[in-house]
C-alpha atoms as a PDB file:
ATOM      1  CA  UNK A   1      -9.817  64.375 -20.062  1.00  0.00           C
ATOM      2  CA  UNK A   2     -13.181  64.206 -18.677  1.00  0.00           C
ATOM      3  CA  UNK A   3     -14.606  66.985 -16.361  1.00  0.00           C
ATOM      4  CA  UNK A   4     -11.723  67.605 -13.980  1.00  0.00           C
ATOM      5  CA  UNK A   5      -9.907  70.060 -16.786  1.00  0.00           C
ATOM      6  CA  UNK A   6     -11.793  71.411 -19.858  1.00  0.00           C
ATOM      7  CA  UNK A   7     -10.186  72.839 -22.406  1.00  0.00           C
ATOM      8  CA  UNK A   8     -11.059  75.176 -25.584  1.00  0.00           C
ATOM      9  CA  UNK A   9      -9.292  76.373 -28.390  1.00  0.00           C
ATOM     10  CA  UNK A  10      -9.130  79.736 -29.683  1.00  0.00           C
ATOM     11  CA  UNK A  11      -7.677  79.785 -32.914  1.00  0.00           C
ATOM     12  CA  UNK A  12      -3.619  79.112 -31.802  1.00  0.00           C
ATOM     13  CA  UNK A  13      -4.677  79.774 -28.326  1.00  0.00           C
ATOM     14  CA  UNK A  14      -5.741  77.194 -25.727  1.00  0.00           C
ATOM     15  CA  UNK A  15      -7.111  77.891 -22.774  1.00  0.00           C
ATOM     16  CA  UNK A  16      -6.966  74.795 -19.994  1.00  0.00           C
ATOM     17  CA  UNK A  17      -9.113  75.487 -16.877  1.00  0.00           C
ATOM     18  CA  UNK A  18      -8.564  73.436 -13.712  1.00  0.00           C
ATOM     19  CA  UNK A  19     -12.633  72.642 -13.591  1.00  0.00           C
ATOM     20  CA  UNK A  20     -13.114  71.471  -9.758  1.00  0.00           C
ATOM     21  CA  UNK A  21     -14.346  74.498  -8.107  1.00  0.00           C
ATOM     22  CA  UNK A  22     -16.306  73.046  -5.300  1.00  0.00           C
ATOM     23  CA  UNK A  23     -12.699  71.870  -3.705  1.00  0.00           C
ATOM     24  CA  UNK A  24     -11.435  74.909  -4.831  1.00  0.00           C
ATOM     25  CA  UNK A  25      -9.459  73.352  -7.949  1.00  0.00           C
ATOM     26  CA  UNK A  26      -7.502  71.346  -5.853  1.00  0.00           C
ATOM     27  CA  UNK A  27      -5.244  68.967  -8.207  1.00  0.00           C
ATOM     28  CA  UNK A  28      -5.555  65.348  -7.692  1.00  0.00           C
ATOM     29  CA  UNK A  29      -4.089  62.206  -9.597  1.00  0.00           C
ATOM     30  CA  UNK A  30      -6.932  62.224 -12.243  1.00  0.00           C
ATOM     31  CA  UNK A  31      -6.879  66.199 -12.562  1.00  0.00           C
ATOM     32  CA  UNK A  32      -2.799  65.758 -12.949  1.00  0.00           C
ATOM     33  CA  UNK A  33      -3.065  63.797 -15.644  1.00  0.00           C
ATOM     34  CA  UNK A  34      -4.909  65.773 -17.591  1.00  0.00           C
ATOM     35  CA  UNK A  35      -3.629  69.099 -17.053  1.00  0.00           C
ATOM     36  CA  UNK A  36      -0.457  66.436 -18.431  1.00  0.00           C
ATOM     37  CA  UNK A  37      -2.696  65.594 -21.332  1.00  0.00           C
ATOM     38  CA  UNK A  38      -3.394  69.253 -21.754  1.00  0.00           C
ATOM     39  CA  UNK A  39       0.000  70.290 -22.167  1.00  0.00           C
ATOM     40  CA  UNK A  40       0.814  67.618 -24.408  1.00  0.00           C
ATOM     41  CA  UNK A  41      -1.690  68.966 -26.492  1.00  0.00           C
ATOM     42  CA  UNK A  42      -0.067  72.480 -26.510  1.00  0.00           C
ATOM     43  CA  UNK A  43       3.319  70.845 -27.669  1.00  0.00           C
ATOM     44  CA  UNK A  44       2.039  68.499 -30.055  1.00  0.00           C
ATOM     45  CA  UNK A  45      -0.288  70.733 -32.017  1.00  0.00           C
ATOM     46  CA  UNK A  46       1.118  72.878 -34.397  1.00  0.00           C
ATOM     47  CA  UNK A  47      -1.692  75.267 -34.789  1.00  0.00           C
ATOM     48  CA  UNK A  48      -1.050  75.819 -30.932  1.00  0.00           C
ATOM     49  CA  UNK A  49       1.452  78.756 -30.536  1.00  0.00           C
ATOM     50  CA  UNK A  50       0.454  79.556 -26.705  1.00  0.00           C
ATOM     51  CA  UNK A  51      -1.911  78.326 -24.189  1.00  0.00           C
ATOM     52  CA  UNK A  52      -3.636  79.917 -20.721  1.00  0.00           C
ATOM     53  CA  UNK A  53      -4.149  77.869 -17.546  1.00  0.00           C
ATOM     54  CA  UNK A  54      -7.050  79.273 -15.504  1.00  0.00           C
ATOM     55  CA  UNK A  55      -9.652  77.625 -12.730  1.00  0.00           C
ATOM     56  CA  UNK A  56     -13.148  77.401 -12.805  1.00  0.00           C
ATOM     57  CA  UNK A  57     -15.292  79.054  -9.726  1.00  0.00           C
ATOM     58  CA  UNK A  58     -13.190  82.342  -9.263  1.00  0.00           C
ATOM     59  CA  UNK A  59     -10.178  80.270  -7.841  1.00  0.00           C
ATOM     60  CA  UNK A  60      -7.088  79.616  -9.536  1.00  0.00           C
ATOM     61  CA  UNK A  61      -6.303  76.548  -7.278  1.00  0.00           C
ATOM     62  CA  UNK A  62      -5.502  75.472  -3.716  1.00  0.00           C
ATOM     63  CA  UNK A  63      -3.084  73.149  -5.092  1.00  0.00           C
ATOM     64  CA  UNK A  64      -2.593  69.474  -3.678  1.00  0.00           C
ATOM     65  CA  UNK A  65      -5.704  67.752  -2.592  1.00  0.00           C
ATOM     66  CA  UNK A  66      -4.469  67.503   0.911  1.00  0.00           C
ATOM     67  CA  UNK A  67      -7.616  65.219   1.440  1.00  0.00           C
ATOM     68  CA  UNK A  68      -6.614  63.150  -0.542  1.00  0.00           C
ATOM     69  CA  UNK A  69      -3.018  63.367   0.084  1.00  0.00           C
ATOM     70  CA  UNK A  70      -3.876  62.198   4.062  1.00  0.00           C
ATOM     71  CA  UNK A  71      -6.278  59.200   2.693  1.00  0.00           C
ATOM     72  CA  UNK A  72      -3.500  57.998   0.495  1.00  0.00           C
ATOM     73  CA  UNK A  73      -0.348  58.731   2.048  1.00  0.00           C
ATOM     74  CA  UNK A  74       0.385  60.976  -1.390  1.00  0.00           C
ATOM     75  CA  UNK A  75      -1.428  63.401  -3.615  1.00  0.00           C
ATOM     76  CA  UNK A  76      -0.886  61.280  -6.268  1.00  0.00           C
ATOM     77  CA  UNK A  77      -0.398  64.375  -8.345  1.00  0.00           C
ATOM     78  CA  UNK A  78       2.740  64.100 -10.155  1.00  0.00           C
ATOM     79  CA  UNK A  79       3.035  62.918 -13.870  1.00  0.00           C
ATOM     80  CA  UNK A  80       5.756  62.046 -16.232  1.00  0.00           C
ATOM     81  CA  UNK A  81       5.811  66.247 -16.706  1.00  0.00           C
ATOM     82  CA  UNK A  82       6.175  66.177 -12.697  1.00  0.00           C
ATOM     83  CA  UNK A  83       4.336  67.923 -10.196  1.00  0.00           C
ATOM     84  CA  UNK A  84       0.776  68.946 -11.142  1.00  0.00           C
ATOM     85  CA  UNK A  85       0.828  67.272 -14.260  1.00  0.00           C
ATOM     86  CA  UNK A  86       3.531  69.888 -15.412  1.00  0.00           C
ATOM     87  CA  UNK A  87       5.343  71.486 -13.341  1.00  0.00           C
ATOM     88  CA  UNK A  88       8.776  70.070 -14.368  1.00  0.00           C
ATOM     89  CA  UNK A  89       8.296  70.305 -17.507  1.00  0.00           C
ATOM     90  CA  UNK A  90       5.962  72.761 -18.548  1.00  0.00           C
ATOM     91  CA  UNK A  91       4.909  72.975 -23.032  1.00  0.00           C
ATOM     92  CA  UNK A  92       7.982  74.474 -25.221  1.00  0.00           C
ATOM     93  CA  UNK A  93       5.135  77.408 -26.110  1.00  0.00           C
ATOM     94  CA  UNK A  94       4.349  80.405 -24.170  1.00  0.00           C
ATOM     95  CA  UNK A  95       2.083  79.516 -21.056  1.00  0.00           C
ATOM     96  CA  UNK A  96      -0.093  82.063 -18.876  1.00  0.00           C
ATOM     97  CA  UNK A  97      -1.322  82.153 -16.126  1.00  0.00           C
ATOM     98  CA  UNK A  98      -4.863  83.636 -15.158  1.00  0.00           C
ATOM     99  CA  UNK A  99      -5.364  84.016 -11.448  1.00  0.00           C
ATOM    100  CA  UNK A 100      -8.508  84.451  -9.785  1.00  0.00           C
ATOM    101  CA  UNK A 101      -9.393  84.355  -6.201  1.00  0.00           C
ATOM    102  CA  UNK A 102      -5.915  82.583  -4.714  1.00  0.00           C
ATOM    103  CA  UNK A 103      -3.424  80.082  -5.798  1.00  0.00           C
ATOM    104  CA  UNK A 104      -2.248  78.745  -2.874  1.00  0.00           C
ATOM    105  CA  UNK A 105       0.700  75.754  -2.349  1.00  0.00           C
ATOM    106  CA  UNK A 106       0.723  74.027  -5.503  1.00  0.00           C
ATOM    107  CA  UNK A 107      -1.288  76.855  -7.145  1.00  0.00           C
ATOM    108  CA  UNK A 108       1.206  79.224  -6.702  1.00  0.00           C
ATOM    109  CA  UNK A 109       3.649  76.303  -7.562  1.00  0.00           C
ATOM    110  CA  UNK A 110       1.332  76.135 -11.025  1.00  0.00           C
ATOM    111  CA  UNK A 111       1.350  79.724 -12.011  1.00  0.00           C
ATOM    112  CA  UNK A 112       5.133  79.793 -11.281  1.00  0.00           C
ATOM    113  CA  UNK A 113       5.465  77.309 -14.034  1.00  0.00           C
ATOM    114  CA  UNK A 114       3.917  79.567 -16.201  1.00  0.00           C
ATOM    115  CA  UNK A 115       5.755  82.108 -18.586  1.00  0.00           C
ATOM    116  CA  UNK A 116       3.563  85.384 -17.430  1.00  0.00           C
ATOM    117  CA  UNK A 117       0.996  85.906 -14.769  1.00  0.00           C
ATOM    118  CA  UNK A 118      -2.060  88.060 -15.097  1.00  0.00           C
ATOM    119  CA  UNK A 119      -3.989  88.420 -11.638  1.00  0.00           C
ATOM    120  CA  UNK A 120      -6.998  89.776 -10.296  1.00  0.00           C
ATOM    121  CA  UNK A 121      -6.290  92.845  -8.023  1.00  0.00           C
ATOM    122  CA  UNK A 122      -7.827  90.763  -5.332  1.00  0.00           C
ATOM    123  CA  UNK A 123      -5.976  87.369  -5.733  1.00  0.00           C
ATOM    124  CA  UNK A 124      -3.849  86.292  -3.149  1.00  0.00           C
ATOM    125  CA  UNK A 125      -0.383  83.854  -3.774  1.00  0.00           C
ATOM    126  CA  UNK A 126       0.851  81.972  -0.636  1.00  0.00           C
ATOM    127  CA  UNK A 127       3.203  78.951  -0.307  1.00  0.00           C
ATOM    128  CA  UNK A 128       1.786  77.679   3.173  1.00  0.00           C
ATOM    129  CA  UNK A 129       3.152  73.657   2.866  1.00  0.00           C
ATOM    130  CA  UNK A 130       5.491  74.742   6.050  1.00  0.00           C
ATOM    131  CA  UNK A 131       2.278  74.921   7.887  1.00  0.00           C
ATOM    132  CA  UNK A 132       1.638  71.298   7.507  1.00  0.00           C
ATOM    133  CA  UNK A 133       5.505  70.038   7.525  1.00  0.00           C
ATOM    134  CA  UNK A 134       5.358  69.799   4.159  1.00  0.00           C
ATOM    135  CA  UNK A 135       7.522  70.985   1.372  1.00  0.00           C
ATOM    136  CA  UNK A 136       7.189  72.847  -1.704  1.00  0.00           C
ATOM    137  CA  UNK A 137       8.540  70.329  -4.220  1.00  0.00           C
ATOM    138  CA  UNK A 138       6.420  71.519  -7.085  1.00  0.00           C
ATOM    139  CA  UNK A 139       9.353  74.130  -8.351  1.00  0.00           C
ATOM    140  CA  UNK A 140       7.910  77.205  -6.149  1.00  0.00           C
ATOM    141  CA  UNK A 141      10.844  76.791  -3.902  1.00  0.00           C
ATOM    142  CA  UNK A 142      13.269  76.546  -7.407  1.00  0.00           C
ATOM    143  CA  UNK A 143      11.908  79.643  -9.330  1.00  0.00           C
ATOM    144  CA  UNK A 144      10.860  81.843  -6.483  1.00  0.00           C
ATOM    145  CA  UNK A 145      14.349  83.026  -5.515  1.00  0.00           C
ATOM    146  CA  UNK A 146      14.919  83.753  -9.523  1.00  0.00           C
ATOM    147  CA  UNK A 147      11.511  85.950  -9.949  1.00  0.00           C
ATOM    148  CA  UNK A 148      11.813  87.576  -6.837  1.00  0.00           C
ATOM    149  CA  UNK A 149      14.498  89.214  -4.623  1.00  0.00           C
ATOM    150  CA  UNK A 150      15.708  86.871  -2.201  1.00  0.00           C
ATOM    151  CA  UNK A 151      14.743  87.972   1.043  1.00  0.00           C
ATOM    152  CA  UNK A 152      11.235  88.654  -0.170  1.00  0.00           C
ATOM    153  CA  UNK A 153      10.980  85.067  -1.646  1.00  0.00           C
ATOM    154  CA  UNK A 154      12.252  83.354   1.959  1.00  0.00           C
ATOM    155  CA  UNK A 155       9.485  85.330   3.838  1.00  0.00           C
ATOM    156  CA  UNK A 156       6.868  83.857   1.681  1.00  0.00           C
ATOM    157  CA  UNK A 157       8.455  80.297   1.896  1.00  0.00           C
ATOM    158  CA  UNK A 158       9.097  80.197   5.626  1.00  0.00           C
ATOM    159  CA  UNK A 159       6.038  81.996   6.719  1.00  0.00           C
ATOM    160  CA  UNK A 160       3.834  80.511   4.237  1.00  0.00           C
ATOM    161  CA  UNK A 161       1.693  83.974   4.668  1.00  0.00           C
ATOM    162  CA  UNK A 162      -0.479  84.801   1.779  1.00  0.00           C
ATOM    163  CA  UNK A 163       0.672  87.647  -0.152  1.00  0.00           C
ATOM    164  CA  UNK A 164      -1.681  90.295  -2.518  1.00  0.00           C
ATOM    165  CA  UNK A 165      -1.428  90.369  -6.328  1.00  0.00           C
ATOM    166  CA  UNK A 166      -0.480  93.865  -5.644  1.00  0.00           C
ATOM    167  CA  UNK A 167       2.245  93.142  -3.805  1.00  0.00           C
ATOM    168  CA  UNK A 168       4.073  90.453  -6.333  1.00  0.00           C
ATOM    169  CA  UNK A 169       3.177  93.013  -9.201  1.00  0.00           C
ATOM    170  CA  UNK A 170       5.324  95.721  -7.280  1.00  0.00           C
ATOM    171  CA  UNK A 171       7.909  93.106  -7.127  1.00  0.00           C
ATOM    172  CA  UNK A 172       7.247  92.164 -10.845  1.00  0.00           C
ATOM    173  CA  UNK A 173       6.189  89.312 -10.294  1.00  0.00           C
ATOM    174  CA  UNK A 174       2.763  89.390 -11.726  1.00  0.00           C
ATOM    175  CA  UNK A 175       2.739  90.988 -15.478  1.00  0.00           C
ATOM    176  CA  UNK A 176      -0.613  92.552 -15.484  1.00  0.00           C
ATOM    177  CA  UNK A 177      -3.038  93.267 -13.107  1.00  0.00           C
ATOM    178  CA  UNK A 178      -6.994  93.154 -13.761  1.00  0.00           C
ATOM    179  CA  UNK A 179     -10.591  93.779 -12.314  1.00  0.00           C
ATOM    180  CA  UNK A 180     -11.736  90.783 -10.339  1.00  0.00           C
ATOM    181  CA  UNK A 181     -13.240  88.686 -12.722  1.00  0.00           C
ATOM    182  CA  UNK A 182     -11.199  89.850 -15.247  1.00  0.00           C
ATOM    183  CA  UNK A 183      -8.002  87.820 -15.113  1.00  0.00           C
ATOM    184  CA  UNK A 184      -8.568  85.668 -18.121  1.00  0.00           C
ATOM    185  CA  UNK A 185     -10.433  88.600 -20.696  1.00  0.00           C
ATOM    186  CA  UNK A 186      -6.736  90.548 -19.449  1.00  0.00           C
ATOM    187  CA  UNK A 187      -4.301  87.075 -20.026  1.00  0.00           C
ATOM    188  CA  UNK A 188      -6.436  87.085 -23.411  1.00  0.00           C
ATOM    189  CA  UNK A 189      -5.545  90.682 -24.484  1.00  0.00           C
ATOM    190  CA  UNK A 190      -2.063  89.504 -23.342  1.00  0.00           C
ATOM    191  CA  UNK A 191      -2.103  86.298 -25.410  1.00  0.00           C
ATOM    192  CA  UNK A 192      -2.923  88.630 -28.495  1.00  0.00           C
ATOM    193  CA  UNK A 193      -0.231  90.633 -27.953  1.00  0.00           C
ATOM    194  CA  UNK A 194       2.355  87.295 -28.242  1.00  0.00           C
ATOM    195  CA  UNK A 195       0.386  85.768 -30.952  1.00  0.00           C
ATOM    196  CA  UNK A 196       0.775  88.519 -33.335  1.00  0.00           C
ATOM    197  CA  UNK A 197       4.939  87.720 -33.398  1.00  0.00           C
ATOM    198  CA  UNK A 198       6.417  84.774 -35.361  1.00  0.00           C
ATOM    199  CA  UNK A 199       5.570  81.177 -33.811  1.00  0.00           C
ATOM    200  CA  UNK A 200       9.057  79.624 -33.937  1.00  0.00           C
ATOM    201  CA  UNK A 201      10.656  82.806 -32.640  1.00  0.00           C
ATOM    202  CA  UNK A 202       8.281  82.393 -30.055  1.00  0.00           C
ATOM    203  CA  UNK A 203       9.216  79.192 -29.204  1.00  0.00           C
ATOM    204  CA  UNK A 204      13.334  79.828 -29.524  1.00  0.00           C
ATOM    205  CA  UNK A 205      12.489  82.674 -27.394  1.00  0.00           C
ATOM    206  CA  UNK A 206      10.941  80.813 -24.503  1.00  0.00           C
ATOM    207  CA  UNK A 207      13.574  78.329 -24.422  1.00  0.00           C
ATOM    208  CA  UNK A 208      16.328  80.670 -24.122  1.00  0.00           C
ATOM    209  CA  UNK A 209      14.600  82.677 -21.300  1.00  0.00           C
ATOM    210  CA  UNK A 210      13.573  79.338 -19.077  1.00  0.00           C
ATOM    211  CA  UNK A 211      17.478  78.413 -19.581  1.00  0.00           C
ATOM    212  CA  UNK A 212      18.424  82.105 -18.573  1.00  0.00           C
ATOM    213  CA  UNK A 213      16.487  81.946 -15.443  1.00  0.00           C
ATOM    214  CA  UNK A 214      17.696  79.166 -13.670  1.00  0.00           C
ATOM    215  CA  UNK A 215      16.760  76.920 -10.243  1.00  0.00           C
ATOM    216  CA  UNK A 216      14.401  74.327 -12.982  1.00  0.00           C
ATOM    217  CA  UNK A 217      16.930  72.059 -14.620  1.00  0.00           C
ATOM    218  CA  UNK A 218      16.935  68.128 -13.515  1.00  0.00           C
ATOM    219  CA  UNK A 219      19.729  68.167 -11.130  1.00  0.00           C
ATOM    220  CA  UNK A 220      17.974  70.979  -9.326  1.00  0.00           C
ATOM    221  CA  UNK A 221      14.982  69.380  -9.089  1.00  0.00           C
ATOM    222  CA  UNK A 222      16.579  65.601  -7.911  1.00  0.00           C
ATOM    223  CA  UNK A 223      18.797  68.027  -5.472  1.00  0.00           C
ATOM    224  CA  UNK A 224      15.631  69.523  -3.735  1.00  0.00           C
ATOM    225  CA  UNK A 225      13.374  66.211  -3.251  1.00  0.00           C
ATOM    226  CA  UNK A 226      16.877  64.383  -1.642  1.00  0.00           C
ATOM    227  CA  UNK A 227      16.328  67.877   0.903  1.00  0.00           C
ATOM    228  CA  UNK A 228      13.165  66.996   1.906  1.00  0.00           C
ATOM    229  CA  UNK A 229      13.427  63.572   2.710  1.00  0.00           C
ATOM    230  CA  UNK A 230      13.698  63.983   6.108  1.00  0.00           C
ATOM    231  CA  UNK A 231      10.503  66.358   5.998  1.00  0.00           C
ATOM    232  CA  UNK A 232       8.602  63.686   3.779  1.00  0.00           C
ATOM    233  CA  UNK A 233       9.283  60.882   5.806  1.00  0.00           C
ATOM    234  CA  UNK A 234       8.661  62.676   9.328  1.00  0.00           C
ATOM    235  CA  UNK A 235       5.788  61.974  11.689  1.00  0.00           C
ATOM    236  CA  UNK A 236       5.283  65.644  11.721  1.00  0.00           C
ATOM    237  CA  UNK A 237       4.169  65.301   8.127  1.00  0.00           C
ATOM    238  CA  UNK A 238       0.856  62.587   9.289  1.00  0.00           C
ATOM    239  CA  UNK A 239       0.735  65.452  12.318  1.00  0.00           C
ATOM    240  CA  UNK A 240       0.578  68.170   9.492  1.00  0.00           C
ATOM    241  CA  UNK A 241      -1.955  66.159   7.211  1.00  0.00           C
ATOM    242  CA  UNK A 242      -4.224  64.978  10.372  1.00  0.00           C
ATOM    243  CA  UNK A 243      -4.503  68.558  11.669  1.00  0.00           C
ATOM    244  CA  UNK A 244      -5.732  69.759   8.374  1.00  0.00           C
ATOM    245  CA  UNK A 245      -8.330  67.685   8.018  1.00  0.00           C
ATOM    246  CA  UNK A 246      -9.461  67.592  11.562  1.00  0.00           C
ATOM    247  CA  UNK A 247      -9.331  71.620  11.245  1.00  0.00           C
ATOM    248  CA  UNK A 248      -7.568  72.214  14.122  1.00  0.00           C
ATOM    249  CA  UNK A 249      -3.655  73.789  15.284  1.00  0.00           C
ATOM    250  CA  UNK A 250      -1.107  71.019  14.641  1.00  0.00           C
ATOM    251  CA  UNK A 251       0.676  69.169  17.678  1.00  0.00           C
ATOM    252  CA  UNK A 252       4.666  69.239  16.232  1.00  0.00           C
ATOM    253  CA  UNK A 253       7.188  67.172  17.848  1.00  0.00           C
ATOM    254  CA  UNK A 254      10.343  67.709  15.901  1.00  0.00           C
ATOM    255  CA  UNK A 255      10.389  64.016  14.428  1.00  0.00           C
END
């Protein structure tokens, strides 16, 4: 999986971290396929009973590789899992997430895929595609509306204003707060805590809850990319890209 992802196992644990800190563990095609690879590894192994997604650098991730995403025309991060390299379809085992720093777009999209979320007091969570005329296709825009109350889940989504760890823990959002520079020692106690239950149960247990909580099944998912279309295919979206880049206010024109 080369350097973009390492991972390390810890007896049934596995801990994946996103390992591209210098563009602030921003996910592109090669670093979605083997967060995919990763995950395929939690599901296929059976001395794997749970696994921890984290990022290198203090960050959990900025999410797309907009850079990218404006020199291709596309991210290019979306695998047979989906988004991310997971998204869709995240391992049948418990997954946590260990936030650092900020997830931001996709980030947040990625810990939202997770089963739990342990955060730094410090860490900020912000859905800010609406910024660029982009769209939040990685699931954030499916599950956030199920983990939090409504109103509080549109504000983040059509603002695209950061929000504190604090803040989504009030809401229960986040499981377990930590010291900054803590998250991942905390998702570890966490982790322990799972692992000492029965492996199976564990897994019969996830699958009933991910059913349970709605927005994530297929026809979901095919319903909200046929709403963006129009977004996707806009000139506003270029406009969005361009003005990211170029670090400067976008120009919109409604097109």
């Amino acid at each position: 999986m080369g350097q973009t992802v390492h991972v390390e196992q810890q007896d049934h644990l596995l801990i994946i971290t996103i390992n591209r800190p210098a563009v602030r563990n921003a996910v592109d095609g090669p670093t979605a396929a083997a967060l995919h690879a990763a995950m395929d590894r939690v599901d296929e192994d059976p001395a794997l009973f749970a696994a921890i997604l984290t990022g290198a650098g203090g960050i959990f991730s900025a999410g797309a590789d907009l850079k990218a995403a404006a020199r291709d025309g596309h991210s290019g991060a979306v695998t047979a899992r989906g988004p991310f390299g997971f998204c869709r379809s995240p391992p049948a085992k418990p997954l946590i997430a260990a936030v650092e720093g900020y997830a931001v777009g996709g980030g947040f999209e990625m810990a939202l895929a997770c089963d739990l979320i342990v955060a730094a007091g410090d860490a900020r969570f912000a859905l800010p595609e609406v910024k660029r005329n982009l769209v939040a296709l990685g699931g954030g825009l499916l599950r956030l509306p199920h983990r939090l109350p409504y109103h509080v889940a549109a504000e983040i989504a059509l603002t695209g204003t950061a929000v504190g760890a604090g803040d989504l823990h009030h809401w229960g959002l986040v499981n377990r707060l930590s010291a900054p520079g803590q998250a991942l020692d905390a998702a570890r106690r966490l982790a322990a805590d799972i692992l000492a239950n029965g492996p199976t149960a564990l897994a019969a247990t996830i699958a009933i809850l991910r059913r349970a909580g709605g927005g994530t099944g297929d026809a979901d998912w095919d319903w909200a990319r046929e709403q963006a279309q129009a977004a996707l295919t806009a000139l506003d979206r270029a406009e969005g890209l361009r003005a990211f880049t170029e670090k400067r206010a976008p120009r919109w024109q409604g097109c």
